[in-house]
Protein backbone atom coordinates (compact mmCIF):
# COMPACT_ATOMS: atom_id res chain seq x y z
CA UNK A 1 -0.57 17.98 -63.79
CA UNK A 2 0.28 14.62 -61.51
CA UNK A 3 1.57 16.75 -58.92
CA UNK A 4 -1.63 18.89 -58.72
CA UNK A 5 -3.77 15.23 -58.50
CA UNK A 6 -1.27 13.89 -55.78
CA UNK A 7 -1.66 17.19 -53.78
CA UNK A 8 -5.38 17.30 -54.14
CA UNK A 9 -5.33 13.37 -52.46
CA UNK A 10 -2.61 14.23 -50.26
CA UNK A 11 -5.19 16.85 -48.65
CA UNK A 12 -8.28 14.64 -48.77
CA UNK A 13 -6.19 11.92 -46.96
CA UNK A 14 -5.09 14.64 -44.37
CA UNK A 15 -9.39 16.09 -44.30
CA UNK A 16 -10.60 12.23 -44.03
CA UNK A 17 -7.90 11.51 -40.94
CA UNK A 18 -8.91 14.88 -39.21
CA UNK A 19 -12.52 14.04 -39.62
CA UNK A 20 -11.52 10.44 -38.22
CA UNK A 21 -10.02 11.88 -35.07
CA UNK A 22 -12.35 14.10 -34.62
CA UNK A 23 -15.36 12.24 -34.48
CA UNK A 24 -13.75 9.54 -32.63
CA UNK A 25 -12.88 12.35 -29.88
CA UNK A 26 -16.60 13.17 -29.66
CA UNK A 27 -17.98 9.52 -29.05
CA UNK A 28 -14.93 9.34 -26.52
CA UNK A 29 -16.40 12.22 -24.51
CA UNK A 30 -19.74 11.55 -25.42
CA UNK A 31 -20.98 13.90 -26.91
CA UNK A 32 -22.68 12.21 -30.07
CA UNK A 33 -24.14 9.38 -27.93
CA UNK A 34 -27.72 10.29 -28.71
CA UNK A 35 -27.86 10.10 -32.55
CA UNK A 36 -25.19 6.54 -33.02
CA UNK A 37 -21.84 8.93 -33.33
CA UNK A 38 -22.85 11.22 -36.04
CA UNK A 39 -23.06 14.94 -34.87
CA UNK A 40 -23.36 16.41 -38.54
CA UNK A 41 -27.32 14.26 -38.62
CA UNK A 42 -27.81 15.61 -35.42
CA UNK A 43 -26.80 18.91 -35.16
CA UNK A 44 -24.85 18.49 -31.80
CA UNK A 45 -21.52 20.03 -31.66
């Protein structure tokens, strides 16, 4: 059962660094510029 808990936060760690990069990728080209860095409350992809 502890290895099905440590794979579950092995794959949030891996979402929450992919989400990271992403959305630092995005400010770096600029595309989130007009709502503060977050696409998702804007809708811009």
């Amino acid at each position: 059962m502890k290895y099905v808990i440590y794979a579950l936060v092995a794959a949030l760690a891996v979402w929450a660094v992919w989400y990271v990069v992403r959305t630092i990728r995005r400010q770096l080209r600029g595309q989130c510029s007009g709502c503060s860095g977050d696409c998702s409350r804007c809708g811009k992809k």
